[in-house]
Protein backbone atom coordinates (compact mmCIF):
# COMPACT_ATOMS: atom_id res chain seq x y z
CA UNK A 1 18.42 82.99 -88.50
CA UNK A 2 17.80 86.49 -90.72
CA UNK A 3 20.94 85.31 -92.65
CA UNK A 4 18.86 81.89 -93.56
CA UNK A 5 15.84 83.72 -93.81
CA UNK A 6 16.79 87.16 -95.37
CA UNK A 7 20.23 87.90 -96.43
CA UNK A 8 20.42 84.40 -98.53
CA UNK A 9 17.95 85.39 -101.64
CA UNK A 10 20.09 88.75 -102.26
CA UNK A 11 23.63 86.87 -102.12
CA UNK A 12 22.28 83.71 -104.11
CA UNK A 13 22.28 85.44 -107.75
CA UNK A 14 26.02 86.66 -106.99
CA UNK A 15 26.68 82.84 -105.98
CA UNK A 16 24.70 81.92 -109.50
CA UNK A 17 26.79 83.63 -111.31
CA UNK A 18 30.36 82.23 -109.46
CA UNK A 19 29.36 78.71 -109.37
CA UNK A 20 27.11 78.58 -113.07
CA UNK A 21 24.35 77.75 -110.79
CA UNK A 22 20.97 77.11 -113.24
CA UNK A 23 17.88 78.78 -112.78
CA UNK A 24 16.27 75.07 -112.17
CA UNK A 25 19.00 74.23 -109.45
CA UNK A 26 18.14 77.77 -107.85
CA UNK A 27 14.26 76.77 -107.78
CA UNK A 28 14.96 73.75 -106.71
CA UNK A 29 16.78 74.87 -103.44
CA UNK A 30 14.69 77.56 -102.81
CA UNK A 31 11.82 74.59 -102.79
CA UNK A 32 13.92 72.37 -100.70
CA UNK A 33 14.49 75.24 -98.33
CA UNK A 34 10.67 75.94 -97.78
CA UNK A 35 9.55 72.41 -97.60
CA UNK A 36 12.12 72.17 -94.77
CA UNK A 37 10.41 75.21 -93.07
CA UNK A 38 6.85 73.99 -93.48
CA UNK A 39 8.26 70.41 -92.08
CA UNK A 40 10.04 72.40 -88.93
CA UNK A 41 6.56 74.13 -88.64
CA UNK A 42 4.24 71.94 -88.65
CA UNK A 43 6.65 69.55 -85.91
CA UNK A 44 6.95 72.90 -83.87
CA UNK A 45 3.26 73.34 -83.70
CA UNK A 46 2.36 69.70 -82.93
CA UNK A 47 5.00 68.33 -80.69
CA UNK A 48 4.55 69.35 -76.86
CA UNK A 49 7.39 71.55 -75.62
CA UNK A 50 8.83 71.99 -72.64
CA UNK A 51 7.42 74.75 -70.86
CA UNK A 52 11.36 76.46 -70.59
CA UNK A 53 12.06 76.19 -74.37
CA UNK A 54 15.67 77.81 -74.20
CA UNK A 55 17.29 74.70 -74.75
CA UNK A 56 15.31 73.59 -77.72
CA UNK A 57 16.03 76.97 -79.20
CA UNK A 58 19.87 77.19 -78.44
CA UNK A 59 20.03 73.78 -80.31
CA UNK A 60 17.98 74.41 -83.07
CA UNK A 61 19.46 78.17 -83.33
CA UNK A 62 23.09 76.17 -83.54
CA UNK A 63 22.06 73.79 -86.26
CA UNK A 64 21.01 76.58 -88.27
CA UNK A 65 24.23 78.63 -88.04
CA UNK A 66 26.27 75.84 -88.89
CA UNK A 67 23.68 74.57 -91.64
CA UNK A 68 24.42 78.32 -93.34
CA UNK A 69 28.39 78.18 -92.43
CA UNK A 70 28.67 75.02 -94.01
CA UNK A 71 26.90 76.30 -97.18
CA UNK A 72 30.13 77.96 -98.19
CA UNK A 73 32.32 75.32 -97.62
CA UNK A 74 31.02 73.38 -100.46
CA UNK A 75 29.44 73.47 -104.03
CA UNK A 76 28.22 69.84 -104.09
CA UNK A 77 24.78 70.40 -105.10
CA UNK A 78 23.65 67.31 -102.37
CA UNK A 79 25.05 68.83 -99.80
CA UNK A 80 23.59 72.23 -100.75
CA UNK A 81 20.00 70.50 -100.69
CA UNK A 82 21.02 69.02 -97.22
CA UNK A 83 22.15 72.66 -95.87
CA UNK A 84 19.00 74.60 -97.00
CA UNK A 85 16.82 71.73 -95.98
CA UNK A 86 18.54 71.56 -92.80
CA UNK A 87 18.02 75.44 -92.63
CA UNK A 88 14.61 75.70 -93.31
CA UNK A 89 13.73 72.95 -91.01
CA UNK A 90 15.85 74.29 -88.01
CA UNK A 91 14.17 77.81 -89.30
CA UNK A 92 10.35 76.74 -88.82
CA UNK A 93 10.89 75.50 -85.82
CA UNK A 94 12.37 77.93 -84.10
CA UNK A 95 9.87 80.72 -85.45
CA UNK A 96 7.35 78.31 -84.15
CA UNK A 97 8.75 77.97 -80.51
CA UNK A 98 9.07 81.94 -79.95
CA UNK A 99 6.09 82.65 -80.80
C-alpha cells in the first residue's frame, strides 16, 4: 500500500515524461485516485466489520497490489483511471480497518 500511497507521486513525472502524459491527465488521476480513497473511507467507517478483520484486509490489500501491478501493463488512459480509482478505494479502506 506505501507504493499506492507514497512511491507513486515521485515515479509519475518520470512516467509523464515516457508516455507525454499532460499536466491535466496527471490532475485528473491524482483526483480520481483521492476520490477513490475518500469513497473507501467513508464505506470503511460506516459499514460494520467483522470483529476478525484479517480477511477483509488480505482482500482489499490484494486488490490494491494488483490495481498498482496492472498500472504498468497498460497506457490506456481508462484503464489508468480504473487502476488509481481502484487503488485509492482499496487504499481508504484498508487505512480505515487498521486503525
Amino acid at each position: 500500500m506505501g507504493i499506492s500511497r507514497f512511491a507513486f507521486t515521485p515515479l509519475f513525472p518520470l512516467m509523464q515524461l515516457e508516455l507525454s502524459f499532460t499536466d491535466q491527465f496527471a490532475g485528473y488521476l491524482a483526483s480520481t485516485n483521492y476520490f477513490g480513497y475518500l469513497l473507501g473511507a467513508l464505506f470503511a467507517g460506516f459499514y460494520n466489520w467483522p470483529s476478525n478483520r484479517v480477511r477483509p484486509l488480505t482482500i482489499f490489500l490484494t486488490i490494491n497490489i494488483f490495481s498498482i501491478l496492472a498500472q504498468g501493463l497498460t497506457i490506456n488512459y481508462g484503464h489508468w483511471y480504473f487502476l488509481r480509482f481502484i487503488a485509492g478505494l482499496t487504499a481508504g479502506l484498508v487505512f480505515v480497518l487498521i486503525s
